[in-house]
N, C-alpha and C. Protein backbone atom coordinates (compact mmCIF):
# COMPACT_ATOMS: atom_id res chain seq x y z
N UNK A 1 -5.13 0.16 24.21
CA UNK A 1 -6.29 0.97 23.88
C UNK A 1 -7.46 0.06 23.57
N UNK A 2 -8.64 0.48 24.26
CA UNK A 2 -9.55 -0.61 23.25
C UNK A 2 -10.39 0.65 22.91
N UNK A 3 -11.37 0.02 22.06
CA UNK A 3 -12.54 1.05 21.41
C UNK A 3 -11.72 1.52 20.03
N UNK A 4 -12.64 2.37 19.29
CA UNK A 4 -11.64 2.39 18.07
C UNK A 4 -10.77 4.23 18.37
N UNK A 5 -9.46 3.73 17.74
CA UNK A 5 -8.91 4.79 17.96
C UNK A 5 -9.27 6.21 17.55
N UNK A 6 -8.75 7.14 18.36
CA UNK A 6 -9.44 8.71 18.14
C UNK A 6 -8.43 9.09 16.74
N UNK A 7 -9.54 9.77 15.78
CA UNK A 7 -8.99 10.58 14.42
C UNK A 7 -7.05 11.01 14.93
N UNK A 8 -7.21 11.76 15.60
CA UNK A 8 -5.74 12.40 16.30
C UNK A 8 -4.81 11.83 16.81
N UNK A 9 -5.07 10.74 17.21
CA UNK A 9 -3.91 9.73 17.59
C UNK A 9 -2.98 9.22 17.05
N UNK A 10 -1.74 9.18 17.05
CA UNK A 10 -1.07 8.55 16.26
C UNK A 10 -0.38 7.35 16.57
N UNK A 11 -0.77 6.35 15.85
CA UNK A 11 -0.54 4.73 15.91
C UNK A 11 1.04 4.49 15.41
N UNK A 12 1.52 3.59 16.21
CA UNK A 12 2.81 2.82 15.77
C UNK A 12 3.01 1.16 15.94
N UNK A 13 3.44 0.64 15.54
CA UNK A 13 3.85 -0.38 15.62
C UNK A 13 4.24 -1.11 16.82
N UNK A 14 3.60 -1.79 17.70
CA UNK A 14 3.87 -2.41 18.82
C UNK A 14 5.05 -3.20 19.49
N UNK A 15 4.99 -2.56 20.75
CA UNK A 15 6.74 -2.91 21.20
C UNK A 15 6.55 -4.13 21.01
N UNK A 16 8.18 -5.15 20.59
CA UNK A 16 7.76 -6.57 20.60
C UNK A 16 7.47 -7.05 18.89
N UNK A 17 7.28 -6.27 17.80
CA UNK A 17 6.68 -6.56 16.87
C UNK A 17 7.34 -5.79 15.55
N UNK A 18 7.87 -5.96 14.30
CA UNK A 18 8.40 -5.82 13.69
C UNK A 18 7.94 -6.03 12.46
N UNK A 19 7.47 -5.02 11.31
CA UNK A 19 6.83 -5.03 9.78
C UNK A 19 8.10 -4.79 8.78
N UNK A 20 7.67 -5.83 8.25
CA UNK A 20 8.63 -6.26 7.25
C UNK A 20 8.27 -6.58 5.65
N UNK A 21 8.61 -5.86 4.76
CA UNK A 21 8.21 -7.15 3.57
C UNK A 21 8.75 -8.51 3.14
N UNK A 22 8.20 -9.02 2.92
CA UNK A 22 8.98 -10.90 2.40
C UNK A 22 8.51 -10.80 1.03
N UNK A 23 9.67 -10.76 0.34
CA UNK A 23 9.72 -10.97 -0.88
C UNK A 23 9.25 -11.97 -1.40
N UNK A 24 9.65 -13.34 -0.98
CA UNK A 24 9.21 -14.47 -1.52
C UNK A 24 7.35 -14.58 -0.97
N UNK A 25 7.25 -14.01 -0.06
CA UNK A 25 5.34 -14.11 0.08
C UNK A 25 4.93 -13.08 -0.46
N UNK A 26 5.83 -12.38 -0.98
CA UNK A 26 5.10 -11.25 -1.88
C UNK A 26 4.03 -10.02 -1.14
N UNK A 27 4.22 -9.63 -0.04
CA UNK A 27 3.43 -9.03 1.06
C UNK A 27 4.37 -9.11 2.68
N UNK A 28 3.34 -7.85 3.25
CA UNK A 28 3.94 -7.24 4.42
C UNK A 28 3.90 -8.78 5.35
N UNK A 29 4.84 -8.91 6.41
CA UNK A 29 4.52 -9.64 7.59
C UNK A 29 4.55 -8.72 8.74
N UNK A 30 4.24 -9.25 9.93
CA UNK A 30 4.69 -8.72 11.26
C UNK A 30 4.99 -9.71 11.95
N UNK A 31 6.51 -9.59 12.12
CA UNK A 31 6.98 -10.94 12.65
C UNK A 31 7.22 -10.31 14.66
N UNK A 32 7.02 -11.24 15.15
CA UNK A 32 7.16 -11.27 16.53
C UNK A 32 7.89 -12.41 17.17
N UNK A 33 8.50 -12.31 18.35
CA UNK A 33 8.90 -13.70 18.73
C UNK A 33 8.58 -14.88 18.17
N UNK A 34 7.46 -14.87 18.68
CA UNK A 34 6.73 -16.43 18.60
C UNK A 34 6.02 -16.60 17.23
N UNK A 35 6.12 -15.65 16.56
CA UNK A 35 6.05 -15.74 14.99
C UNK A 35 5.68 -15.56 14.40
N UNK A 36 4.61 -15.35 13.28
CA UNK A 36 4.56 -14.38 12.28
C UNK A 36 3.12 -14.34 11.73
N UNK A 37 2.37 -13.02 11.65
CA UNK A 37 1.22 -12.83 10.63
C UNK A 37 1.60 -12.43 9.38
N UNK A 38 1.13 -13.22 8.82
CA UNK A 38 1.43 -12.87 7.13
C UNK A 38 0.02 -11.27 7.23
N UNK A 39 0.17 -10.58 6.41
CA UNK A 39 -1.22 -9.58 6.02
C UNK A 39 -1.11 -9.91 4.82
N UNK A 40 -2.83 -8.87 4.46
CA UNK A 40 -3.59 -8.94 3.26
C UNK A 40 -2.52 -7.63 2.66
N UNK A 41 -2.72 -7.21 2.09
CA UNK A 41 -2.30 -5.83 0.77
C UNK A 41 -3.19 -4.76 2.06
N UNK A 42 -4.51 -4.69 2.39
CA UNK A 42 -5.11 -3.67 2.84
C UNK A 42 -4.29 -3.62 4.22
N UNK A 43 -4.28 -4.48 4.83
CA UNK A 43 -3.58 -4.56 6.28
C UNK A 43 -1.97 -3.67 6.17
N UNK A 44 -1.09 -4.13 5.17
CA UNK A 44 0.23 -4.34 5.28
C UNK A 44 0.26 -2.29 4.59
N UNK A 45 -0.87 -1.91 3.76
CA UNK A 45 -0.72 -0.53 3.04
C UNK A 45 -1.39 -0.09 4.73
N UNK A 46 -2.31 -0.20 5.80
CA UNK A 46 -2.15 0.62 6.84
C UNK A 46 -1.23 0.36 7.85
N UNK A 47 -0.57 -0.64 8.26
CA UNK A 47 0.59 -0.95 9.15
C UNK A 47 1.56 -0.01 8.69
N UNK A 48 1.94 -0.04 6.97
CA UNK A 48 3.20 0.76 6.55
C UNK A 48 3.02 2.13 7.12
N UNK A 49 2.13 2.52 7.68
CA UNK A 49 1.65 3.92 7.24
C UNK A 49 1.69 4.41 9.19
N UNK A 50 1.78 3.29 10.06
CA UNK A 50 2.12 3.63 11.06
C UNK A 50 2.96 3.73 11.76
N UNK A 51 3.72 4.60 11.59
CA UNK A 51 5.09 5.42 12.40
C UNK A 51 5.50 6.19 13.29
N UNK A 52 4.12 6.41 13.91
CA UNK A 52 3.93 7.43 15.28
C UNK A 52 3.96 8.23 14.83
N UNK A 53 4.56 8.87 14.03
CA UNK A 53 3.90 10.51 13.34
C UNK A 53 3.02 11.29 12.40
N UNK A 54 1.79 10.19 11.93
CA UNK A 54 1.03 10.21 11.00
C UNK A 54 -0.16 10.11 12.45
N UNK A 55 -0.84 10.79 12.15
CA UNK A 55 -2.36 10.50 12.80
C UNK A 55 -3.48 9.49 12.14
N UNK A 56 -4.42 9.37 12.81
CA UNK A 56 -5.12 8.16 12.17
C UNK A 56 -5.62 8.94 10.78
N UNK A 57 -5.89 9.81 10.87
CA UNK A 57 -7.01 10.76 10.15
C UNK A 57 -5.77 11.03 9.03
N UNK A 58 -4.53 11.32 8.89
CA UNK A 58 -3.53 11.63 7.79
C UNK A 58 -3.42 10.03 7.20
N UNK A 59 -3.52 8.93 7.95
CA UNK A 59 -3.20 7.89 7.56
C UNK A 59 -4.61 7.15 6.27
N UNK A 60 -5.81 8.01 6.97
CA UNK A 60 -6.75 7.80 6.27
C UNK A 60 -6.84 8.80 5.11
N UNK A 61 -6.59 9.68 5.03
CA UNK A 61 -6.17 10.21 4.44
C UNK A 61 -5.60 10.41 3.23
N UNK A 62 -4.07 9.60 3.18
CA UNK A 62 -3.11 9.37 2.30
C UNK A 62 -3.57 8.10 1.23
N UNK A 63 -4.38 6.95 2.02
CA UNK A 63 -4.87 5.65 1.63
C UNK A 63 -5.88 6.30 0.40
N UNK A 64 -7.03 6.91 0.98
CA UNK A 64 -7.80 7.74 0.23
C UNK A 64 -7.07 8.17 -0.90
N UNK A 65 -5.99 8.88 -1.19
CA UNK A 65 -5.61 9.24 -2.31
C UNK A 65 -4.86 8.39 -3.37
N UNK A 66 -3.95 8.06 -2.24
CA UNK A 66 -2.96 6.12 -2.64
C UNK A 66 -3.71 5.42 -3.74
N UNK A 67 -5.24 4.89 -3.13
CA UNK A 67 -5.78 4.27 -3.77
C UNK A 67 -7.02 5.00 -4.58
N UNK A 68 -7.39 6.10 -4.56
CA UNK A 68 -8.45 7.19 -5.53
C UNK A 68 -9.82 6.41 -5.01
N UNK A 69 -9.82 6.51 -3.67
CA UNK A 69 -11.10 5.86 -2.87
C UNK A 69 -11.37 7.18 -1.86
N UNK A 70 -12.73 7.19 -1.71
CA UNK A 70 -13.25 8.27 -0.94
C UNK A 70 -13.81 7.09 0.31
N UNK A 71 -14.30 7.54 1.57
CA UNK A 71 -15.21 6.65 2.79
C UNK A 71 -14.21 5.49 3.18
N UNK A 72 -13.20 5.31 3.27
CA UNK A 72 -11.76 4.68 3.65
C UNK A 72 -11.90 4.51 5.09
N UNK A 73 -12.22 5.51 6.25
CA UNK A 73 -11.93 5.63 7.35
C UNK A 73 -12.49 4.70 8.10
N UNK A 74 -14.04 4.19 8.01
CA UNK A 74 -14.55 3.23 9.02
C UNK A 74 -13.88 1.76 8.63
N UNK A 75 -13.70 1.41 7.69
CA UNK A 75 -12.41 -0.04 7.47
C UNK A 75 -11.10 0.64 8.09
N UNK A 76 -10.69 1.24 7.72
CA UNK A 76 -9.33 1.49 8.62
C UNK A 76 -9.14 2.22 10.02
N UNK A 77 -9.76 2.36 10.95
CA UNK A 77 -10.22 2.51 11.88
C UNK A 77 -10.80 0.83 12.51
N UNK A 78 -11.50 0.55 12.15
CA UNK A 78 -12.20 -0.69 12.51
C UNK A 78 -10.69 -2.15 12.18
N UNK A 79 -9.63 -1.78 11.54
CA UNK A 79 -8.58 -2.61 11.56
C UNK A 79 -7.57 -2.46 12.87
N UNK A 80 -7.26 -1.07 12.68
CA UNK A 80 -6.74 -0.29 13.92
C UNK A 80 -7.08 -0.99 15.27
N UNK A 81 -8.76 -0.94 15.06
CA UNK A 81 -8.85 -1.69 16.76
C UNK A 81 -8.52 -3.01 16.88
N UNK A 82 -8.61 -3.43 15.96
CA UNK A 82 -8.72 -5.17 15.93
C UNK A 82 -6.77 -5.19 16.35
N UNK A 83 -6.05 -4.91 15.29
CA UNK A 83 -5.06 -4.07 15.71
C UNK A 83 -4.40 -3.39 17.07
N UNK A 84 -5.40 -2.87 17.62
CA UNK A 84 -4.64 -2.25 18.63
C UNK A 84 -4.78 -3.51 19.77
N UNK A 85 -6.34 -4.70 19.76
CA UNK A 85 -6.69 -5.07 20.75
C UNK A 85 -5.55 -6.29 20.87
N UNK A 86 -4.56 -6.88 19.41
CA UNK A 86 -3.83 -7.95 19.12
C UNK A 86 -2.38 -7.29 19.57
N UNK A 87 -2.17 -5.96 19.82
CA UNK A 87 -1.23 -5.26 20.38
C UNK A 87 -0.22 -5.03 19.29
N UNK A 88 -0.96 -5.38 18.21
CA UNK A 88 -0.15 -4.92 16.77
C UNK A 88 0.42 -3.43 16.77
N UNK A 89 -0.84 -2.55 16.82
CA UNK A 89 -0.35 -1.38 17.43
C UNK A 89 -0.34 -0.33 18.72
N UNK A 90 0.40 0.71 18.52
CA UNK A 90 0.35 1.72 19.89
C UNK A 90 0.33 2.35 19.73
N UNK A 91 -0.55 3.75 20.62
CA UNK A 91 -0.97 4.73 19.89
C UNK A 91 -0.15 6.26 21.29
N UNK A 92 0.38 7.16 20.24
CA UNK A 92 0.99 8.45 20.64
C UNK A 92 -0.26 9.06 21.05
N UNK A 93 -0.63 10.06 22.03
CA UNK A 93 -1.68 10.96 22.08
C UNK A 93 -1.07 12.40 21.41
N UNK A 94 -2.56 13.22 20.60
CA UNK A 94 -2.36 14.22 19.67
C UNK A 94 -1.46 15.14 20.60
């Protein structure tokens, strides 16, 4: 996908790619073959949240409440693409 993903779409985790927590780094990774992005806390709370059955808009959504933050969507959306363009994720149509 490039461009940023549509509200309705629902994002998953990219074939090839695997989210994990590491205890000892204290935060999410996504480990792949050839090896591993550590994430921030913001990255690793929207990766968790993509399972193919959450839409972008529920995912923004839930964060919004998670964290008692309103205007959430253009950062998480704008990760998504960066995201989708690194093939981190894949997206279900609504």
């Amino acid at each position: 996908m490039t461009g940023a993903p549509p509200l309705s779409s629902s994002p998953r985790i990219g074939r090839g790619f695997r989210l994990q927590w590491e205890e000892v780094q204290n935060c999410f990774v996504l480990l792949y073959p050839e090896g591993m992005v550590k994430l921030n806390q913001s990255g690793g709370e929207i990766l968790k949240r993509c399972d193919g059955t959450r839409s972008v808009a529920q995912i923004v959504a839930e964060l919004e409440q998670a964290f008692g933050m309103q205007g959430l969507e253009g950062d998480v959306v704008g990760f998504m693409e960066i995201a989708g363009k690194q093939r981190w994720l894949e997206w279900e149509a609504a």
